[in-house]
Protein backbone atom coordinates (compact mmCIF):
# COMPACT_ATOMS: atom_id res chain seq x y z
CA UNK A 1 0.00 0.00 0.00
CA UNK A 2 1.35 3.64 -1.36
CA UNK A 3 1.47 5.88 1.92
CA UNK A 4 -0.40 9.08 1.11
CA UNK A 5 1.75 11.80 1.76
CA UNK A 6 0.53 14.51 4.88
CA UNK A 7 -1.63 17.14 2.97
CA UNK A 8 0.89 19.92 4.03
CA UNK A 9 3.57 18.45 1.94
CA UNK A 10 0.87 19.01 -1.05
CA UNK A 11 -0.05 22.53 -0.50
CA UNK A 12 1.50 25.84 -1.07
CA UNK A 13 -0.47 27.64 1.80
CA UNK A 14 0.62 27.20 5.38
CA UNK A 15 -1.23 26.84 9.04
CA UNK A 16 -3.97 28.49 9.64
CA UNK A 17 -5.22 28.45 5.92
CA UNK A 18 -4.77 24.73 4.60
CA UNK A 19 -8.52 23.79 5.19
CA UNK A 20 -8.38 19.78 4.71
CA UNK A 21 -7.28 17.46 7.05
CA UNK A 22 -5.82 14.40 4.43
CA UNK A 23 -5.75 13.16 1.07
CA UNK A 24 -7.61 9.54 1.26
CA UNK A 25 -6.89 8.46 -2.44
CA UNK A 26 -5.00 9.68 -5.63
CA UNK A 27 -5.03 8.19 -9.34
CA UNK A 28 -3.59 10.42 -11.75
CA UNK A 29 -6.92 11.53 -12.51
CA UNK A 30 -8.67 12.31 -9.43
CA UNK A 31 -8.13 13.39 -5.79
CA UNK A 32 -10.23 12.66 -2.69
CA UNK A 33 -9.63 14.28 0.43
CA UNK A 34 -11.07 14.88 3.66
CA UNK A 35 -11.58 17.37 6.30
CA UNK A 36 -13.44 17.71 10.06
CA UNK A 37 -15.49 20.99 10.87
CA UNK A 38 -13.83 21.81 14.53
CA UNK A 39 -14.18 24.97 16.67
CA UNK A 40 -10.95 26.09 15.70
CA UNK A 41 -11.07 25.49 11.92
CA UNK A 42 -10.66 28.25 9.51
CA UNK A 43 -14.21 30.36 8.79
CA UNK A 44 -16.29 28.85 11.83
CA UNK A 45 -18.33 31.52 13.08
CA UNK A 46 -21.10 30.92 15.87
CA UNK A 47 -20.53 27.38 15.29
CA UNK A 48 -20.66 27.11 11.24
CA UNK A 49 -18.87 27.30 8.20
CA UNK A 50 -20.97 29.00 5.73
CA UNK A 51 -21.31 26.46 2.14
CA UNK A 52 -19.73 28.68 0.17
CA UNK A 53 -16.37 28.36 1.41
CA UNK A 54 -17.19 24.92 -0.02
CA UNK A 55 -15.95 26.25 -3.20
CA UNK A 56 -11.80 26.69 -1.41
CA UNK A 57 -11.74 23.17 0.10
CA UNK A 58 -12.62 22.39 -3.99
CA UNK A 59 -10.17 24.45 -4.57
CA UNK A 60 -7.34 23.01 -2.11
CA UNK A 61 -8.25 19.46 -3.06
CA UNK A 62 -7.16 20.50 -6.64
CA UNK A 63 -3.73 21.95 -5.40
CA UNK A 64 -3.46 19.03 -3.50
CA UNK A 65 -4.25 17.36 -7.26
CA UNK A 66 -1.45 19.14 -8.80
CA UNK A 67 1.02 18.56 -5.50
CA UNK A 68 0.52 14.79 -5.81
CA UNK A 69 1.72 14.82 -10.09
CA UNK A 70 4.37 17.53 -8.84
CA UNK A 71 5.92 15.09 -6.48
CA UNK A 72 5.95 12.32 -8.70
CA UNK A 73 8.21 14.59 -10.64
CA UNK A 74 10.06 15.44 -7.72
CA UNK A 75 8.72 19.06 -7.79
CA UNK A 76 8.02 21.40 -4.80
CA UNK A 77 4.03 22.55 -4.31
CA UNK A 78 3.52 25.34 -6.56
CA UNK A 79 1.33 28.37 -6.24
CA UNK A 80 -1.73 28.09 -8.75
CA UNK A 81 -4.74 30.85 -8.79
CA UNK A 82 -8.79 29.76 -9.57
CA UNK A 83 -9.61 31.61 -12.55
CA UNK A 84 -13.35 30.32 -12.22
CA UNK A 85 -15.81 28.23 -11.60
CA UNK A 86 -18.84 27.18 -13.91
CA UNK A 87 -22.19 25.44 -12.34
CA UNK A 88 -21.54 25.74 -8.61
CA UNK A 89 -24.41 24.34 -6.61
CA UNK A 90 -24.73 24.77 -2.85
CA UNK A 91 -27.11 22.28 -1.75
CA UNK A 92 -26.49 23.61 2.21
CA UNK A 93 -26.29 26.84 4.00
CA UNK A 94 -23.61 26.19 6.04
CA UNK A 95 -21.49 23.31 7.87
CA UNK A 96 -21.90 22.54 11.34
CA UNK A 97 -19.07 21.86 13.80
CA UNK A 98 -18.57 18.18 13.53
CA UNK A 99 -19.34 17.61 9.90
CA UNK A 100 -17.22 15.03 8.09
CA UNK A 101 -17.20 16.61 4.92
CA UNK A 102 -15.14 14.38 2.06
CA UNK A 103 -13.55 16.58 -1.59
CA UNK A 104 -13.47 15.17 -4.73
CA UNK A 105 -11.37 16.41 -7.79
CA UNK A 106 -11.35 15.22 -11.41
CA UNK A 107 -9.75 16.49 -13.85
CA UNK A 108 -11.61 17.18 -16.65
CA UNK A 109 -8.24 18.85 -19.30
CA UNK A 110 -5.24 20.12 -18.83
CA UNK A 111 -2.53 21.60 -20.70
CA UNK A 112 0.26 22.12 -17.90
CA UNK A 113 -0.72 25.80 -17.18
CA UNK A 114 -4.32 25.45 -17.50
CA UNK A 115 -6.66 22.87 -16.08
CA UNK A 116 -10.26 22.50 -15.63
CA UNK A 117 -11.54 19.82 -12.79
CA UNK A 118 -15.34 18.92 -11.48
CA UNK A 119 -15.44 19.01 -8.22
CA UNK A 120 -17.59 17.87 -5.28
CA UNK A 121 -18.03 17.81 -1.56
CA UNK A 122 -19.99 15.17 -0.08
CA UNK A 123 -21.42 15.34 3.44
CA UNK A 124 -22.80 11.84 5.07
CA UNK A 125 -22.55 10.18 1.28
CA UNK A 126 -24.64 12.94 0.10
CA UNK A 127 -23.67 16.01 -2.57
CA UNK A 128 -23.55 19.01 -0.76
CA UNK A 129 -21.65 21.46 -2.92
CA UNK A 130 -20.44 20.79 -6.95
CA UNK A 131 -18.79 22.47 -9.07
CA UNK A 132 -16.48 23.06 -12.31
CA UNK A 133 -13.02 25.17 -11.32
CA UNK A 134 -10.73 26.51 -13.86
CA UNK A 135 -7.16 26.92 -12.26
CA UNK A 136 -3.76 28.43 -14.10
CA UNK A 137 -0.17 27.88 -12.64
CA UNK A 138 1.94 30.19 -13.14
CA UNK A 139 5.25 29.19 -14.43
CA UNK A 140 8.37 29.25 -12.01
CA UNK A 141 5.69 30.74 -9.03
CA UNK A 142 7.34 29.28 -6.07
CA UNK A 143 5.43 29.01 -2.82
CA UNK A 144 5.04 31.50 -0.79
CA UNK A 145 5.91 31.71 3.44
């Protein structure tokens, strides 16, 4: 069995803004990570995350994405920037403390500086939040402290 690598080896962000807690699975083509709502996560106020912020653990599953094929080629995380997203669909309000909430990425094309992926964040087995994100990585961006 491949050992997953910790999801702040993936990312270019640092403590207090890398949102997810681990990847669960990787296969070239898609990503599936995880995260816990706590009391002390990023964005909980009176208790809840609001759904839209849905739309940056998409996004940080998708770094995560291009952090897994960047160290296969031995490369360092990289910064990338969401140009967009097409068809997102918030089927909550907000996230409660205590929500297991699980991100999917799959990427849909990519042409090593642009890439589109459909995305999704599940919530008890259920869709809570979908969506199509349009990223673009910079070349030679390196992360940032």
């Amino acid at each position: 069995m491949i050992r997953l690598p910790l999801i702040a080896e993936l990312l270019p962000q640092s403590a207090p803004m890398i949102l997810l807690d681990e990847v669960v699975a990787f296969d070239g083509v898609r990503i599936c990570c995880r995260t816990t709502i706590r009391q002390d996560s990023m964005f909980v106020n009176e208790g809840r995350v609001r759904a839209i912020v849905a739309l940056e653990y998409m996004a940080q599953a998708v770094a995560a994405f291009a952090g897994m094929r960047g160290r296969a080629a031995g490369a360092a995380p990289r910064i990338g920037y969401v140009l967009g997203t097409r068809e997102l669909t918030l089927e909550a309000d907000h996230f409660a403390i205590g929500d297991q909430l699980v991100i999917d990425a799959e990427e849909v094309w990519d042409d090593e500086r642009m890439a589109s992926f459909r995305c999704r964040v599940s919530r008890d087995g259920r869709c809570v939040a979908e969506a199509g994100l349009n990223v673009y990585r910079p070349a030679g961006e390196e992360p940032s402290a």
